[in-house]
C-alpha atoms as a PDB file:
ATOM      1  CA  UNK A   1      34.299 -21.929   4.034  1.00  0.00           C
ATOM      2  CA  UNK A   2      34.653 -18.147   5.560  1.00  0.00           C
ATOM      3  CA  UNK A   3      31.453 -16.533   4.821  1.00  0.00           C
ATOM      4  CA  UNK A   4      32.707 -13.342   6.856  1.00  0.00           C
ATOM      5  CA  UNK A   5      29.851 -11.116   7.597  1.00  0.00           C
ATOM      6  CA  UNK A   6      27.522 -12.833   5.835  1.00  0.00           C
ATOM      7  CA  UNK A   7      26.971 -15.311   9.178  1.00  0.00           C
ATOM      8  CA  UNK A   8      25.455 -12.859  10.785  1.00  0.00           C
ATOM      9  CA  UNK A   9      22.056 -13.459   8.754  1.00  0.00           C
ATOM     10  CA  UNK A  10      19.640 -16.220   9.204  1.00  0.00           C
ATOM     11  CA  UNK A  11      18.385 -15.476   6.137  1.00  0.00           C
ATOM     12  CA  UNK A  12      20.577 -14.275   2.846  1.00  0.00           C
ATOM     13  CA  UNK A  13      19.124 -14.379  -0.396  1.00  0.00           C
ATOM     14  CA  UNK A  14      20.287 -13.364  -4.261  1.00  0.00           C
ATOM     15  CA  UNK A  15      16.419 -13.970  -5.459  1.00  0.00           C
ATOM     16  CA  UNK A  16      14.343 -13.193  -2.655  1.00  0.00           C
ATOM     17  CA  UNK A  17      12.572 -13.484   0.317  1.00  0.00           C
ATOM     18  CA  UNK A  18       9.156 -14.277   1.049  1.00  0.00           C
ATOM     19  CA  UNK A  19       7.104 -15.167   4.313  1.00  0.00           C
ATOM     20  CA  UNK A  20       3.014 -16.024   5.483  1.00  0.00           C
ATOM     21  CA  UNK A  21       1.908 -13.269   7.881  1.00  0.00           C
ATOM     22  CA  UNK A  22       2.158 -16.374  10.757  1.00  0.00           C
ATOM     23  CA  UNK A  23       5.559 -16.694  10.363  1.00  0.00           C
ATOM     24  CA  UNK A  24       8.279 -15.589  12.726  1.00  0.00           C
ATOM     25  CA  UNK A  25      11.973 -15.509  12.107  1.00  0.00           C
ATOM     26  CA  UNK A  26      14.476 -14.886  14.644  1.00  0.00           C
ATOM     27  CA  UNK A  27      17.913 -12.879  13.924  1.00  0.00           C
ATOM     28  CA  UNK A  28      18.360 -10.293  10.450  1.00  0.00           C
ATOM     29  CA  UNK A  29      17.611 -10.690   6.438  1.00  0.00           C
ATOM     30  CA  UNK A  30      18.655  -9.581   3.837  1.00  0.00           C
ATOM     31  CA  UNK A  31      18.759 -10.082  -0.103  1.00  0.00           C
ATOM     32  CA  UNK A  32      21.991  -9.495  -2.013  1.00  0.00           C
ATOM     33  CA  UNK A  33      22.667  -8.360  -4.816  1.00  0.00           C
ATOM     34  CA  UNK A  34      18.891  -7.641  -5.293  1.00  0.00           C
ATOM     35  CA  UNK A  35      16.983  -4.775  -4.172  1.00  0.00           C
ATOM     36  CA  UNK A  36      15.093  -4.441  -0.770  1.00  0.00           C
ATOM     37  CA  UNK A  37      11.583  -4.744  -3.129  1.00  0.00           C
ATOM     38  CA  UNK A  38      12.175  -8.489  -3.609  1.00  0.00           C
ATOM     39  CA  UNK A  39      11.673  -8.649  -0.133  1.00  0.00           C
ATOM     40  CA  UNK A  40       8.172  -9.822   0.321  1.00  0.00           C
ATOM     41  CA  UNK A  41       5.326 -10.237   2.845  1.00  0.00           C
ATOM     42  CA  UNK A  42       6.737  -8.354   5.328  1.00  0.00           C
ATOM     43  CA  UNK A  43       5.618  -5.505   7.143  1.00  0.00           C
ATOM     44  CA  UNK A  44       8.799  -3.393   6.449  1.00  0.00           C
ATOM     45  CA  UNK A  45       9.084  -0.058   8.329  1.00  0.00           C
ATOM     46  CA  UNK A  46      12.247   1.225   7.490  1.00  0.00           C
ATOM     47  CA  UNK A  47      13.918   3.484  10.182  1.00  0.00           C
ATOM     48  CA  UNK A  48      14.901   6.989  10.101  1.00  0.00           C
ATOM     49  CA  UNK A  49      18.618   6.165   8.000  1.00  0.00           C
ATOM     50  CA  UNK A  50      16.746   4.090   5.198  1.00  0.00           C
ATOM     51  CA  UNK A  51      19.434   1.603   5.942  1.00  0.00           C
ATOM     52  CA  UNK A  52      17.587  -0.813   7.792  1.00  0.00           C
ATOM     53  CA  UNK A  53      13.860  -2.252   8.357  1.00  0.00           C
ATOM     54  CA  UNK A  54      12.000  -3.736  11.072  1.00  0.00           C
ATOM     55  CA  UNK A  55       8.916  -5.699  10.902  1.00  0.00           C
ATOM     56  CA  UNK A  56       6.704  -7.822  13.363  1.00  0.00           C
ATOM     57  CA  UNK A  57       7.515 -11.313  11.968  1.00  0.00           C
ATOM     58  CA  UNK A  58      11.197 -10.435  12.595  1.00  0.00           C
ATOM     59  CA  UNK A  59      12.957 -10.417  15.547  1.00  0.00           C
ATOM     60  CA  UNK A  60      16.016  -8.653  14.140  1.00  0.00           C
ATOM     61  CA  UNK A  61      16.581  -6.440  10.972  1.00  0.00           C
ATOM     62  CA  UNK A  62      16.245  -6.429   7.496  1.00  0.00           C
ATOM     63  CA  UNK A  63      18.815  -5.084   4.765  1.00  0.00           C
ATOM     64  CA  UNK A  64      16.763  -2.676   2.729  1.00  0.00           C
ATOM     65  CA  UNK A  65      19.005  -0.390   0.464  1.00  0.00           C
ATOM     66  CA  UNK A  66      16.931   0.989  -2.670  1.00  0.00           C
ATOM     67  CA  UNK A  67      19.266  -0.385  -5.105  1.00  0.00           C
ATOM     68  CA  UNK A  68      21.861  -2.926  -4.850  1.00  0.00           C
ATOM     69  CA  UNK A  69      24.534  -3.599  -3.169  1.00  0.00           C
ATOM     70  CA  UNK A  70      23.371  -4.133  -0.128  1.00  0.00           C
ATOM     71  CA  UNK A  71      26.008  -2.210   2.380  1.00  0.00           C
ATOM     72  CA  UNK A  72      29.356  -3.839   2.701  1.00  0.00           C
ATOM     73  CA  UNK A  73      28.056  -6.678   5.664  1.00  0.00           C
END
């Protein structure tokens, strides 16, 4: 199966993502085709672009467009 871009996330959900403030999760997230709210439990701070997030649990970046579709990756 080619999964293209999408093998570049550890984590790549349609419902959501959720995490305990002890976890930590190495590599990006995202959520697709949902919006950047259904991800949860994080402590998002989205940079300057609004295109990405980073947060302390995540050693990487989270997807966070307003609305989907998350950008074409």
């Amino acid at each position: 199966m080619n999964l293209g871009t999408a093998g570049n996330y550890v984590i790549l959900a349609k419902s959501g993502i959720s995490v305990v403030p002890t976890s930590k999760i190495t590599g990006d997230i995202a959520v697709s085709p949902a919006a950047a709210t259904y991800i949860t439990g994080f402590s998002l701070i989205a940079d300057s672009t609004k295109a990405f997030a980073t947060c302390p649990q995540v050693t990487g970046k989270e997807a966070v467009e307003a609305e989907p579709p998350e950008p074409a990756t």
